[in-house]
PDB file of N, CA and C in Angstrom:
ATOM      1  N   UNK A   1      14.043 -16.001   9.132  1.00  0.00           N
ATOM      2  CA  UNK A   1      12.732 -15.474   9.497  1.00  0.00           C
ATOM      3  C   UNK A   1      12.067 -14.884   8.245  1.00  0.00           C
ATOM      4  N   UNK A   2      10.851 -15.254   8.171  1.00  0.00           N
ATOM      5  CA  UNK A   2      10.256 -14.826   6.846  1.00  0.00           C
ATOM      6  C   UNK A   2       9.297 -13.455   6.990  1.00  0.00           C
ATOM      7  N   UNK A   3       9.297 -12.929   5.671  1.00  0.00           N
ATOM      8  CA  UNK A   3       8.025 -11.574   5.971  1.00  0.00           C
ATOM      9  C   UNK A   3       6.917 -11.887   6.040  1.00  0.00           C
ATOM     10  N   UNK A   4       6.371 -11.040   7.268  1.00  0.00           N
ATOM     11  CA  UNK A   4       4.575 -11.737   7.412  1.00  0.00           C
ATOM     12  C   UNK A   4       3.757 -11.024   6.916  1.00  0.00           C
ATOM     13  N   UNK A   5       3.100 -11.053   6.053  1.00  0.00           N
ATOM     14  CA  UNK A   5       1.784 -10.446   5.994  1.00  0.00           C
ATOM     15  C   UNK A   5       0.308 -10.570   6.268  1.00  0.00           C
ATOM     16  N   UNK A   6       0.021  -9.559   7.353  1.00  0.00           N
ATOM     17  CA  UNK A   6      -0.780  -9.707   7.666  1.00  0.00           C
ATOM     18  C   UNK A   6      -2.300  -8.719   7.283  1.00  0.00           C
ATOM     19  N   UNK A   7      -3.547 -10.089   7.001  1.00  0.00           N
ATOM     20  CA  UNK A   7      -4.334  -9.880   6.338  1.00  0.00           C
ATOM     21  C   UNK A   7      -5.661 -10.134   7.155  1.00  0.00           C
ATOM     22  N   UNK A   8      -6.855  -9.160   6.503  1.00  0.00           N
ATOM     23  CA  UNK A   8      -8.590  -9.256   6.727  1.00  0.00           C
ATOM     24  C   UNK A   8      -8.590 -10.748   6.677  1.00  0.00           C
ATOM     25  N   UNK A   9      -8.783 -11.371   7.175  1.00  0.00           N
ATOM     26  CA  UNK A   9      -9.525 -13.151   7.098  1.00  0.00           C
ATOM     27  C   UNK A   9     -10.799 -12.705   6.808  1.00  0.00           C
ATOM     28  N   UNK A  10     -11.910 -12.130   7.746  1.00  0.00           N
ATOM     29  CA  UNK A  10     -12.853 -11.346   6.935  1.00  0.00           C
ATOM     30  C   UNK A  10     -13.501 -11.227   5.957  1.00  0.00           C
ATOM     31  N   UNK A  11     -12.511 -10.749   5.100  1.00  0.00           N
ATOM     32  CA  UNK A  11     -12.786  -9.785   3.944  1.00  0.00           C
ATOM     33  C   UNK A  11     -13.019 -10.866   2.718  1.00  0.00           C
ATOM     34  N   UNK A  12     -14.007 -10.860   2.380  1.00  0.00           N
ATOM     35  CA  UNK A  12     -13.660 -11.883   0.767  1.00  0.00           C
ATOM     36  C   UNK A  12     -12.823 -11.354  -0.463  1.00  0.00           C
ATOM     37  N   UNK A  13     -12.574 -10.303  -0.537  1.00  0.00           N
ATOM     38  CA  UNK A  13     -11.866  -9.788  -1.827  1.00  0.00           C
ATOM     39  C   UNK A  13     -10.200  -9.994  -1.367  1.00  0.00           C
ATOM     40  N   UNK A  14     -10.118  -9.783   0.091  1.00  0.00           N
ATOM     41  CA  UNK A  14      -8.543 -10.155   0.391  1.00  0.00           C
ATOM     42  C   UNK A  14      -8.214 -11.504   0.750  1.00  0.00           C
ATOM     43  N   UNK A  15      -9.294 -12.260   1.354  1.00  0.00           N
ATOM     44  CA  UNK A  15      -9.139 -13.976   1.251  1.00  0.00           C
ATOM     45  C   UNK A  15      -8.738 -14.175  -0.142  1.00  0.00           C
ATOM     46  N   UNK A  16      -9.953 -13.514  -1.426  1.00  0.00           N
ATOM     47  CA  UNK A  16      -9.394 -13.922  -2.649  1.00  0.00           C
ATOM     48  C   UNK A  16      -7.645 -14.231  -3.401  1.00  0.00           C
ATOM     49  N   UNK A  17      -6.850 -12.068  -2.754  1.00  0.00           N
ATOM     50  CA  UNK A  17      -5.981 -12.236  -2.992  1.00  0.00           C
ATOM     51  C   UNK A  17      -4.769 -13.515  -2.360  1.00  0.00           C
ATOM     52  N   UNK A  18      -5.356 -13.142  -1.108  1.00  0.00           N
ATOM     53  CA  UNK A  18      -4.369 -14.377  -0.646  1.00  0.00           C
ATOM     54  C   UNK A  18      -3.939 -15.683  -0.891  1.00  0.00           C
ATOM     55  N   UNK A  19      -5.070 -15.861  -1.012  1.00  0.00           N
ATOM     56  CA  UNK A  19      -5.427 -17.742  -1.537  1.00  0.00           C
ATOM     57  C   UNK A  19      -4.355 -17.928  -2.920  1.00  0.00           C
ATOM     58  N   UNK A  20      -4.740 -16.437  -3.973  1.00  0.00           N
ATOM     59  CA  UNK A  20      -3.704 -16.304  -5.481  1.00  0.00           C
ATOM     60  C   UNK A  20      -2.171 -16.293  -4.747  1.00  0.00           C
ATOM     61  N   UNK A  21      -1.904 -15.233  -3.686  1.00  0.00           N
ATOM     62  CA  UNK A  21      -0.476 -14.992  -3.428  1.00  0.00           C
ATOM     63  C   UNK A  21      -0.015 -16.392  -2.654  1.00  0.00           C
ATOM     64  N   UNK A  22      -0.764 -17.236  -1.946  1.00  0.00           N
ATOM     65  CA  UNK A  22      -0.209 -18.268  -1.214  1.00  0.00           C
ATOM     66  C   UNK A  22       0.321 -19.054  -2.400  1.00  0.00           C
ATOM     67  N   UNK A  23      -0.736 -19.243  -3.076  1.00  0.00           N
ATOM     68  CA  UNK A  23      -0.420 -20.303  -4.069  1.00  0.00           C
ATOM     69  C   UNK A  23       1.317 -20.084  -5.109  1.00  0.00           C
ATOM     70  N   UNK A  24       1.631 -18.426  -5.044  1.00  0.00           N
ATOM     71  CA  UNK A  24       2.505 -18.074  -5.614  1.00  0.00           C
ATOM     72  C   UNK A  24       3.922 -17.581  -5.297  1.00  0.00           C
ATOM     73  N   UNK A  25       3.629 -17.592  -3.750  1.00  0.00           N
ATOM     74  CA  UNK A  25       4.525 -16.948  -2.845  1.00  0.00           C
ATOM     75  C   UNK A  25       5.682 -18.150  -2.587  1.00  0.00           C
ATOM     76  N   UNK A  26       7.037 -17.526  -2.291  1.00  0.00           N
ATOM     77  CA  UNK A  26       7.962 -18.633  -1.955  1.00  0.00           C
ATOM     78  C   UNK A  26       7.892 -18.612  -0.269  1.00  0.00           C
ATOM     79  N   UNK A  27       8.359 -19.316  -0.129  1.00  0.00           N
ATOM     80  CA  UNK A  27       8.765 -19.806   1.583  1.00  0.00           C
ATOM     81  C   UNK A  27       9.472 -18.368   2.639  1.00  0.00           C
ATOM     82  N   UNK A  28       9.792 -17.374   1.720  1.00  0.00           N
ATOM     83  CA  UNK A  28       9.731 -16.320   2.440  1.00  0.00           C
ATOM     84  C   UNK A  28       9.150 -15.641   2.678  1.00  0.00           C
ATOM     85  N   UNK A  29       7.872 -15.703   2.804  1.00  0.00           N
ATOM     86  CA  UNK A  29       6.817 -14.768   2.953  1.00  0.00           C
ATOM     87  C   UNK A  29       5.541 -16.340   3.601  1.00  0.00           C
ATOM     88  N   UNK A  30       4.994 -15.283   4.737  1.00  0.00           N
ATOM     89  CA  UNK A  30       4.234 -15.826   5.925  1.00  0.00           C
ATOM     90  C   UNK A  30       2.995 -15.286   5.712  1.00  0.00           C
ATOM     91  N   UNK A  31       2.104 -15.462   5.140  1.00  0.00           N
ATOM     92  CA  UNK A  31       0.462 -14.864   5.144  1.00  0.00           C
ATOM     93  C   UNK A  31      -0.579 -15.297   6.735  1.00  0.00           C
ATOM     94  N   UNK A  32      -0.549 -14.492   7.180  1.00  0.00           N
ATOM     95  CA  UNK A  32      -1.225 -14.481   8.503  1.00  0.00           C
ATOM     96  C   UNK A  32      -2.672 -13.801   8.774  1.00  0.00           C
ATOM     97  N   UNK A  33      -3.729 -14.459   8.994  1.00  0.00           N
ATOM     98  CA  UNK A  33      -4.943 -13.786   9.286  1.00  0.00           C
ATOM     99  C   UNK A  33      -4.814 -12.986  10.653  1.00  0.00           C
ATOM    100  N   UNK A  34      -5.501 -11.680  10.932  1.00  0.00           N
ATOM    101  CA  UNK A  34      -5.624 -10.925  11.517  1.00  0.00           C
ATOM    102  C   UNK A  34      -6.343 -11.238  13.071  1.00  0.00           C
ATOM    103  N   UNK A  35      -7.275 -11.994  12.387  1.00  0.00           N
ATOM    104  CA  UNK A  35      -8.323 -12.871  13.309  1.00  0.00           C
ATOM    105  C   UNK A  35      -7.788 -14.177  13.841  1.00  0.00           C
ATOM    106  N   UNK A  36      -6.548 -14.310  13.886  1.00  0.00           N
ATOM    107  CA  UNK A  36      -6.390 -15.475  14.210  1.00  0.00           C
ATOM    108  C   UNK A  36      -5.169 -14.873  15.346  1.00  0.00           C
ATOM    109  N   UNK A  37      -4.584 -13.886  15.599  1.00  0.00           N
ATOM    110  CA  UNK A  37      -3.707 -13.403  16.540  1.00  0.00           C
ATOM    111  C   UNK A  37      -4.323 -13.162  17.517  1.00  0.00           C
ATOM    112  N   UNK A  38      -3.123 -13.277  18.956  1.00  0.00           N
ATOM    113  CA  UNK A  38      -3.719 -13.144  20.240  1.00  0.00           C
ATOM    114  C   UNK A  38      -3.123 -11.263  19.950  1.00  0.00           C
ATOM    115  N   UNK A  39      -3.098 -10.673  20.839  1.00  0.00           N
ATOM    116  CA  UNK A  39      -2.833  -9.181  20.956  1.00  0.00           C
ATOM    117  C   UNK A  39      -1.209  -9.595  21.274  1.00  0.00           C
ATOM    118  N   UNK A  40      -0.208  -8.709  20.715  1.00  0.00           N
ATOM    119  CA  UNK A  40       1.057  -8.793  20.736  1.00  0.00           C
ATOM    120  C   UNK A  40       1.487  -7.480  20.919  1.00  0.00           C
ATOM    121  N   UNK A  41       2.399  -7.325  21.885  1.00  0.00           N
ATOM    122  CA  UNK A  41       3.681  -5.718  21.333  1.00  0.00           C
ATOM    123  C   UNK A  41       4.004  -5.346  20.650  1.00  0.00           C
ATOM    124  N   UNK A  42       4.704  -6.319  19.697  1.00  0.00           N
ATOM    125  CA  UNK A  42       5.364  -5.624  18.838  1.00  0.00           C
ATOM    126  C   UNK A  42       4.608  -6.036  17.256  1.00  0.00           C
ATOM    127  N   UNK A  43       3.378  -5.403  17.593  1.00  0.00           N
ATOM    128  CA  UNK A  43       2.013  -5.054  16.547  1.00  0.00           C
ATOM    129  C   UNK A  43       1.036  -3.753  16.769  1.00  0.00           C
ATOM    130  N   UNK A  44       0.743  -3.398  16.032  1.00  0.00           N
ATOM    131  CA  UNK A  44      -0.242  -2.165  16.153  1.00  0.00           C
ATOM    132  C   UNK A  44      -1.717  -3.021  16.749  1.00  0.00           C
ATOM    133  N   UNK A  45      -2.893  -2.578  17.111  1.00  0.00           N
ATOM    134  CA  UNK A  45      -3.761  -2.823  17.688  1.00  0.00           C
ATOM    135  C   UNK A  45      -4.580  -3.082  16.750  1.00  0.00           C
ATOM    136  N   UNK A  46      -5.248  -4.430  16.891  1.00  0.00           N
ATOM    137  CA  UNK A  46      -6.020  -5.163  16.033  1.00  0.00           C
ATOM    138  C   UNK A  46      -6.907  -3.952  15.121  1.00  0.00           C
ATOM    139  N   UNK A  47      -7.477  -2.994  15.823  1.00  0.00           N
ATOM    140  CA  UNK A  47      -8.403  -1.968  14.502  1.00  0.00           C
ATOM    141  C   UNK A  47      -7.561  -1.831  13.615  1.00  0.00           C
ATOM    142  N   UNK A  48      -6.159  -1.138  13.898  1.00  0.00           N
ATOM    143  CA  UNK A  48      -5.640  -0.286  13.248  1.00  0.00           C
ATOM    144  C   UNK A  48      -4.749  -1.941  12.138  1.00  0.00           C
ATOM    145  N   UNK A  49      -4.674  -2.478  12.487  1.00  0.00           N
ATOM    146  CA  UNK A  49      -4.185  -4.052  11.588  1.00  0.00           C
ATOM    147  C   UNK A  49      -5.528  -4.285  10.620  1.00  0.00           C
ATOM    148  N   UNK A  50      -6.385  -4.288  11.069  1.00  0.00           N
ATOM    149  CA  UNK A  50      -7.745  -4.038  10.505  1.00  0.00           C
ATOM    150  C   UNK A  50      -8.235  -3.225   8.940  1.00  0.00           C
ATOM    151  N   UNK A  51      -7.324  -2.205   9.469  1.00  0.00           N
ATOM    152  CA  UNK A  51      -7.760  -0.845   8.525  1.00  0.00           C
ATOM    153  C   UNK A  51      -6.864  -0.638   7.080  1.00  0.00           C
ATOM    154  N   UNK A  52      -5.705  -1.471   7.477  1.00  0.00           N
ATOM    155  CA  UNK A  52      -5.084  -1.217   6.130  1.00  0.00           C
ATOM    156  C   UNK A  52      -4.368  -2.909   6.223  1.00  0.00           C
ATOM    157  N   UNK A  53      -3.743  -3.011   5.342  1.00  0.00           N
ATOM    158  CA  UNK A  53      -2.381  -4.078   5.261  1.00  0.00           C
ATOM    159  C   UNK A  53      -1.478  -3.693   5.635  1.00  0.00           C
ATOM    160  N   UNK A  54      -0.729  -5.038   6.399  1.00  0.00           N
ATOM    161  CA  UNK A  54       0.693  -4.428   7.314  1.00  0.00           C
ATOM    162  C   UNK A  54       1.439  -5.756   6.673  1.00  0.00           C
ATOM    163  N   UNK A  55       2.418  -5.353   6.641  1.00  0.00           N
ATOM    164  CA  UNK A  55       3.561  -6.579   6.121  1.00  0.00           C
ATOM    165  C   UNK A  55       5.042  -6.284   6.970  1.00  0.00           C
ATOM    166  N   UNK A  56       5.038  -6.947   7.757  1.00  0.00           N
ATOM    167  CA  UNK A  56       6.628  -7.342   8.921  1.00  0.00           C
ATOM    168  C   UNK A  56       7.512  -7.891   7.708  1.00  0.00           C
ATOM    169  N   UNK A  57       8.756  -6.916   7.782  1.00  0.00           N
ATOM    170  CA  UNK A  57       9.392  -7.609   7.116  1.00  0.00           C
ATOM    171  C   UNK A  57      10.236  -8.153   8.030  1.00  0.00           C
ATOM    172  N   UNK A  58      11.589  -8.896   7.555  1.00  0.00           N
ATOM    173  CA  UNK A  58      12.252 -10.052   8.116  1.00  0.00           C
ATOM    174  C   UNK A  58      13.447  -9.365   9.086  1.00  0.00           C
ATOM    175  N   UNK A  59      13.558  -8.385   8.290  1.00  0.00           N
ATOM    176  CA  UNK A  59      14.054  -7.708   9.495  1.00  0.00           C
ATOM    177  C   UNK A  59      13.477  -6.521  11.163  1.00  0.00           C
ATOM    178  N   UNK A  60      12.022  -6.736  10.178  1.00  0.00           N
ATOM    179  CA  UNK A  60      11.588  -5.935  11.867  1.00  0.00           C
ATOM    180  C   UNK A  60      10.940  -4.896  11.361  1.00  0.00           C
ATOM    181  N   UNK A  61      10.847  -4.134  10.010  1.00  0.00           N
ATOM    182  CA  UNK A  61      10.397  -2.962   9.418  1.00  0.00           C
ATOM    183  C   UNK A  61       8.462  -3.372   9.366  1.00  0.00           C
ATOM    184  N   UNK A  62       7.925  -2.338   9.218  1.00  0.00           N
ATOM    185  CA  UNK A  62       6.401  -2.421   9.326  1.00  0.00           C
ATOM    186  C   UNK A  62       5.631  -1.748   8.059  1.00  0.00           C
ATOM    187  N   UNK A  63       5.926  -2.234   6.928  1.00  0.00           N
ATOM    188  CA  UNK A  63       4.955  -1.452   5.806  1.00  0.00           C
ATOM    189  C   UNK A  63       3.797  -1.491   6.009  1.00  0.00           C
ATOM    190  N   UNK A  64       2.571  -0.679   5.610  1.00  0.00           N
ATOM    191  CA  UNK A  64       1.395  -1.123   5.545  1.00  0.00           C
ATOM    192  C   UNK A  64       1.051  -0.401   4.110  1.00  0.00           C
ATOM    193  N   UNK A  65      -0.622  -0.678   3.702  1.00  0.00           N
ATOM    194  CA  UNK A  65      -1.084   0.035   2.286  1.00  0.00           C
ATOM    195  C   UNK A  65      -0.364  -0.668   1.042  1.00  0.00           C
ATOM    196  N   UNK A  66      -0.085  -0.003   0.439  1.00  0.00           N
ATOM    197  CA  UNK A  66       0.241  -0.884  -1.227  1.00  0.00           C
ATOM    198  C   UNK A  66       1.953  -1.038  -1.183  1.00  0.00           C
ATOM    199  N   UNK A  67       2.339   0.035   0.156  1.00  0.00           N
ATOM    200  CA  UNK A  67       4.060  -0.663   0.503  1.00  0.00           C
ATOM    201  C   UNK A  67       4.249  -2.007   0.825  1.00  0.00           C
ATOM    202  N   UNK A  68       3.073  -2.619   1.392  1.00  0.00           N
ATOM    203  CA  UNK A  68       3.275  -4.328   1.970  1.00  0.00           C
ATOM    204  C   UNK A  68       2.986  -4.947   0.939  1.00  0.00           C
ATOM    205  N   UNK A  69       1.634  -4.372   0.010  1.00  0.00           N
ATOM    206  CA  UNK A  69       1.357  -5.077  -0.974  1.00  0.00           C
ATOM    207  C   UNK A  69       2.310  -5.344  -1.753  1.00  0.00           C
ATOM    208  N   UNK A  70       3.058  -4.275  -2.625  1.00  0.00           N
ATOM    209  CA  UNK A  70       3.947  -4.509  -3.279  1.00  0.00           C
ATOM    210  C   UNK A  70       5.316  -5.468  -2.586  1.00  0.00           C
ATOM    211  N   UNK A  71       5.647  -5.045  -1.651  1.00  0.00           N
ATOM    212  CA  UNK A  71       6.651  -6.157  -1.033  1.00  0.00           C
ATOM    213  C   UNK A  71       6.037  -7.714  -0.700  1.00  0.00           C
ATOM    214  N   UNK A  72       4.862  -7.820  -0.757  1.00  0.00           N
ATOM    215  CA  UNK A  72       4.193  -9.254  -0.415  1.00  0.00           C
ATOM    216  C   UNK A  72       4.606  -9.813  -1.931  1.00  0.00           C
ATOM    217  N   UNK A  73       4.275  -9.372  -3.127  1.00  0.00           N
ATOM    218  CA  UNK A  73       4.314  -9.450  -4.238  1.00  0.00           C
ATOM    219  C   UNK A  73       5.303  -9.941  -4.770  1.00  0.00           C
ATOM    220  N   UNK A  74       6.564  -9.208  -4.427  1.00  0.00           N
ATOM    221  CA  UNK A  74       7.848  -9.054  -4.502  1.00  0.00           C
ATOM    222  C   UNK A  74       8.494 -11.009  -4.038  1.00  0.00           C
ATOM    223  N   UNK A  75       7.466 -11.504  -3.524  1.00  0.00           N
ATOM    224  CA  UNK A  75       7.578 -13.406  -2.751  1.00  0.00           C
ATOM    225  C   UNK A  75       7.694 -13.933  -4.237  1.00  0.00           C
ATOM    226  N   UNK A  76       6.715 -13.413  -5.545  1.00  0.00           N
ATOM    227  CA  UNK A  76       6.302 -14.089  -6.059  1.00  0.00           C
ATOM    228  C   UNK A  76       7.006 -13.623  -7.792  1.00  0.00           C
ATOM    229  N   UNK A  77       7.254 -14.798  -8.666  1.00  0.00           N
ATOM    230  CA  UNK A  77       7.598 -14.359 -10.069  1.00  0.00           C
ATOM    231  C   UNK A  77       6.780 -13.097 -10.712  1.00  0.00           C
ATOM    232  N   UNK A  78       5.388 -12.314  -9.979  1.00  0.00           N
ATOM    233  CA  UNK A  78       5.058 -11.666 -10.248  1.00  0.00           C
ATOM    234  C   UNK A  78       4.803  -9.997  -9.790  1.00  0.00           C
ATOM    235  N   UNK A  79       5.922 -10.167  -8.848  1.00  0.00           N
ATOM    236  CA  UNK A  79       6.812  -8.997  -8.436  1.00  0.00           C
ATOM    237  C   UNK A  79       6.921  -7.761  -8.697  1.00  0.00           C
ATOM    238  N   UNK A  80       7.687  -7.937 -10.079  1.00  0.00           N
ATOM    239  CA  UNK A  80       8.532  -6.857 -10.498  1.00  0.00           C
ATOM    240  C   UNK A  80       6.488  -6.033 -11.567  1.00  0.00           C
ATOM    241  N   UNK A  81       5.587  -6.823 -11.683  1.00  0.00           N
ATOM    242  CA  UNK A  81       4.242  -6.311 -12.641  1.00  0.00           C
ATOM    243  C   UNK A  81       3.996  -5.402 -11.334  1.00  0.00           C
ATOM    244  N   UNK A  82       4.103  -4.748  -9.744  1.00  0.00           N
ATOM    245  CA  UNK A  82       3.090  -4.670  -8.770  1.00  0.00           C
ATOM    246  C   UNK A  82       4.406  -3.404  -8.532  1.00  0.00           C
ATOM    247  N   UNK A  83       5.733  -3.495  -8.922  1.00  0.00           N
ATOM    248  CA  UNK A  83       6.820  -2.357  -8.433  1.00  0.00           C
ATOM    249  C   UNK A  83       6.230  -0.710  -9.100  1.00  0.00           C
ATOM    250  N   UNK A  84       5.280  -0.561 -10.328  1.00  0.00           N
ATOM    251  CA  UNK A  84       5.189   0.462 -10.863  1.00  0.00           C
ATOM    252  C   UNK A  84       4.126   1.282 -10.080  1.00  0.00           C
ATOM    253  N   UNK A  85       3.682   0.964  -8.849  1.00  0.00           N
ATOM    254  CA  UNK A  85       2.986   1.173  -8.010  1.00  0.00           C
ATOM    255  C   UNK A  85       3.544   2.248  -6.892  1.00  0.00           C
ATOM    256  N   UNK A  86       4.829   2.506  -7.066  1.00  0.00           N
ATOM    257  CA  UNK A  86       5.797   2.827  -6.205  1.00  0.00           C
ATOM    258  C   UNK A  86       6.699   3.642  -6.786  1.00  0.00           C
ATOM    259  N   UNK A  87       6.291   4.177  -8.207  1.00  0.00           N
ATOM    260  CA  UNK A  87       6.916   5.174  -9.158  1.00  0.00           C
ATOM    261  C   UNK A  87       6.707   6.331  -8.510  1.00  0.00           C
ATOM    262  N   UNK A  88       7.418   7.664  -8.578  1.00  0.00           N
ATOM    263  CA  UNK A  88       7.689   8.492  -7.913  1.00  0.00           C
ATOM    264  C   UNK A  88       6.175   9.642  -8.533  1.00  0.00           C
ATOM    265  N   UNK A  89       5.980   9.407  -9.444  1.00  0.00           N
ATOM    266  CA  UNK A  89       5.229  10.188 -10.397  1.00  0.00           C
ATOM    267  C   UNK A  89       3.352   9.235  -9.876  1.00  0.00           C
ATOM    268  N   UNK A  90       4.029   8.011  -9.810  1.00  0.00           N
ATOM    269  CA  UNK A  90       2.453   7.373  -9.565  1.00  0.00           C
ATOM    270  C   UNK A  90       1.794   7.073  -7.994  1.00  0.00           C
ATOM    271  N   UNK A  91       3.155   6.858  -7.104  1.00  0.00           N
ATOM    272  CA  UNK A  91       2.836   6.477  -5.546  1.00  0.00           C
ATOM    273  C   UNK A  91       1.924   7.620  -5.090  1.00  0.00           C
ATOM    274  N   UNK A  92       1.709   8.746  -5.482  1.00  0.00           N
ATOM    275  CA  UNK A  92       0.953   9.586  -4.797  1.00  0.00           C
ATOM    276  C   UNK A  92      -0.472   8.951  -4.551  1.00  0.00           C
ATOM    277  N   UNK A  93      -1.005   9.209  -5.813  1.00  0.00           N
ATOM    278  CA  UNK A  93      -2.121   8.680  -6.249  1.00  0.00           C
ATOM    279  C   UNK A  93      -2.285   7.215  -5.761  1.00  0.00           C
ATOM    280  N   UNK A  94      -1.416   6.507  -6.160  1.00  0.00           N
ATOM    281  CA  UNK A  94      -1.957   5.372  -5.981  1.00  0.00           C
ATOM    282  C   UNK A  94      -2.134   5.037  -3.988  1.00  0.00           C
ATOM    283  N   UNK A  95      -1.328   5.788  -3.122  1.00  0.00           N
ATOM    284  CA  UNK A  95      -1.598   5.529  -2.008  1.00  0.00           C
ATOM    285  C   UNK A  95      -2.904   5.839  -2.084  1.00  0.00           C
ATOM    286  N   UNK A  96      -3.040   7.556  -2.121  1.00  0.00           N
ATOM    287  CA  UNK A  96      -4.836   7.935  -1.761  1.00  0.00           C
ATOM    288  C   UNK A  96      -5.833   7.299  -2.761  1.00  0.00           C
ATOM    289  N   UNK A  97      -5.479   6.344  -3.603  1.00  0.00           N
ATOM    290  CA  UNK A  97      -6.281   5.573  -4.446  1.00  0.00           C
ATOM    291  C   UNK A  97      -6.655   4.532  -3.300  1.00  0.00           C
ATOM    292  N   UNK A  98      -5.729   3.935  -2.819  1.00  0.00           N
ATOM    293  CA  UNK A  98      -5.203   2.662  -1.638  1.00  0.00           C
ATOM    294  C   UNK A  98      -6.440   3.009  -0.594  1.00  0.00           C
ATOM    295  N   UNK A  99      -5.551   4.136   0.519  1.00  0.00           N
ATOM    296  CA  UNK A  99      -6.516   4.768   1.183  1.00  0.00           C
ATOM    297  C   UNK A  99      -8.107   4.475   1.428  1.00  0.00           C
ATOM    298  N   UNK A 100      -8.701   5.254   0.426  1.00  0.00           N
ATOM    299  CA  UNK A 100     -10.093   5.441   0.021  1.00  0.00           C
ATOM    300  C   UNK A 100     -10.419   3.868  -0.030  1.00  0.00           C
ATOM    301  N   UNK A 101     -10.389   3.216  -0.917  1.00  0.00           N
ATOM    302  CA  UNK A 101     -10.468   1.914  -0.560  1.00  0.00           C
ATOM    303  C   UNK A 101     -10.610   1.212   0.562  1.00  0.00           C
ATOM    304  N   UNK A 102      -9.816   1.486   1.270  1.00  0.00           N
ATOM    305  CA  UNK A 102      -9.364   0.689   2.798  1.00  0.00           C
ATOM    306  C   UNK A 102     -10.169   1.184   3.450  1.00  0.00           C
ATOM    307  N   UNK A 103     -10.496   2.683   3.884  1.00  0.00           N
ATOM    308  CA  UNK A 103     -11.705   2.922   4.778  1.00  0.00           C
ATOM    309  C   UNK A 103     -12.784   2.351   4.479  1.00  0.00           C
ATOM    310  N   UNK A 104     -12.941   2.418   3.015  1.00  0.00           N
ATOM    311  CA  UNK A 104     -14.583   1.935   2.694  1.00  0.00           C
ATOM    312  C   UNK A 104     -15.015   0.273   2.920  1.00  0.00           C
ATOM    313  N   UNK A 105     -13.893  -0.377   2.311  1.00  0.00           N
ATOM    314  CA  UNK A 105     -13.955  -1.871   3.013  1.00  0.00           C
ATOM    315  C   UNK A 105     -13.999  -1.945   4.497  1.00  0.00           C
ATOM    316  N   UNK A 106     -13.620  -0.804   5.287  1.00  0.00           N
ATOM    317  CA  UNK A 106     -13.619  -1.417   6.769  1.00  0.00           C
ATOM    318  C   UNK A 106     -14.613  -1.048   7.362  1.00  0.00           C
ATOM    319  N   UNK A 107     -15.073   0.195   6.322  1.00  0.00           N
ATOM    320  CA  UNK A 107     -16.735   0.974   6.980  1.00  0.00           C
ATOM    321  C   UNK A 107     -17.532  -0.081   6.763  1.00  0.00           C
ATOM    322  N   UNK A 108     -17.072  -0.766   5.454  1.00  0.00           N
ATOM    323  CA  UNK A 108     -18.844  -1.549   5.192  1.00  0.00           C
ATOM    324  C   UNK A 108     -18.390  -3.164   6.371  1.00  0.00           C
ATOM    325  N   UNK A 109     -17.075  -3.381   6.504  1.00  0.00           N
ATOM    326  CA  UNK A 109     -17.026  -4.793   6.885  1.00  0.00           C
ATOM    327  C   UNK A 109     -17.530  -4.714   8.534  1.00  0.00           C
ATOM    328  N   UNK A 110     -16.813  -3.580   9.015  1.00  0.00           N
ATOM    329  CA  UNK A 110     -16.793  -3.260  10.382  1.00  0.00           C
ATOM    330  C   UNK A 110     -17.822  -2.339  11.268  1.00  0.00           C
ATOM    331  N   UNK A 111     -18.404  -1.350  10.002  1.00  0.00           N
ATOM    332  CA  UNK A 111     -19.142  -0.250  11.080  1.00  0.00           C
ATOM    333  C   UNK A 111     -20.393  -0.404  10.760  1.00  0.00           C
ATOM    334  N   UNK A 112     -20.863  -1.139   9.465  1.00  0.00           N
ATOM    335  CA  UNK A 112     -22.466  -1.307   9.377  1.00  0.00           C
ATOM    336  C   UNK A 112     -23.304  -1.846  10.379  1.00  0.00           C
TER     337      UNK A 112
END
């Protein structure tokens, strides 16, 4: 079973990334549009899938924010460039860097 990540179809800046990570990703990792799921259990509710990045891993765990990112990453030879994201000294920041971001893409995609 592979890790899914699931993504804005939506969004053009995350179509962008995807289209780069498909092209780079190995066979363990599942890129899934958001907009293309029926409503499921064992998923959070389409807003809240909406609002940040979520990545299922293969065993059942639920990252979302720059934890999925970096593990989506982790598919690809370019991996280990996306791990310093997750430094003990830098993850602070870089979540509420993450964060801020994510509302504002969903304010402008979703609430205008």
């Amino acid at each position: 079973m592979p890790d899914i990540l699931y993504y804005d179809g939506q969004c053009p800046l995350c179509n962008r990334e995807m289209a780069k990570l498909g092209q780079l990703c190995d066979a363990d990792l599942q890129l899934t549009d958001i907009h293309s799921l029926n409503d499921r259990e064992d998923l959070p509710d389409r807003e809240t899938l909406l609002r940040t990045l979520h990545l299922k891993t293969a065993n059942g765990e639920l990252l979302t924010g720059i934890d999925a990112n970096v593990m989506a990453w982790q598919h690809t030879r370019l991996g280990p460039l996306w791990r310093w994201l997750r430094w003990p000294l830098i993850r602070p920041l870089a979540d509420s860097i993450y964060r801020l971001w994510a509302e504002r893409r969903y304010r402008r995609l979703y609430l205008n």
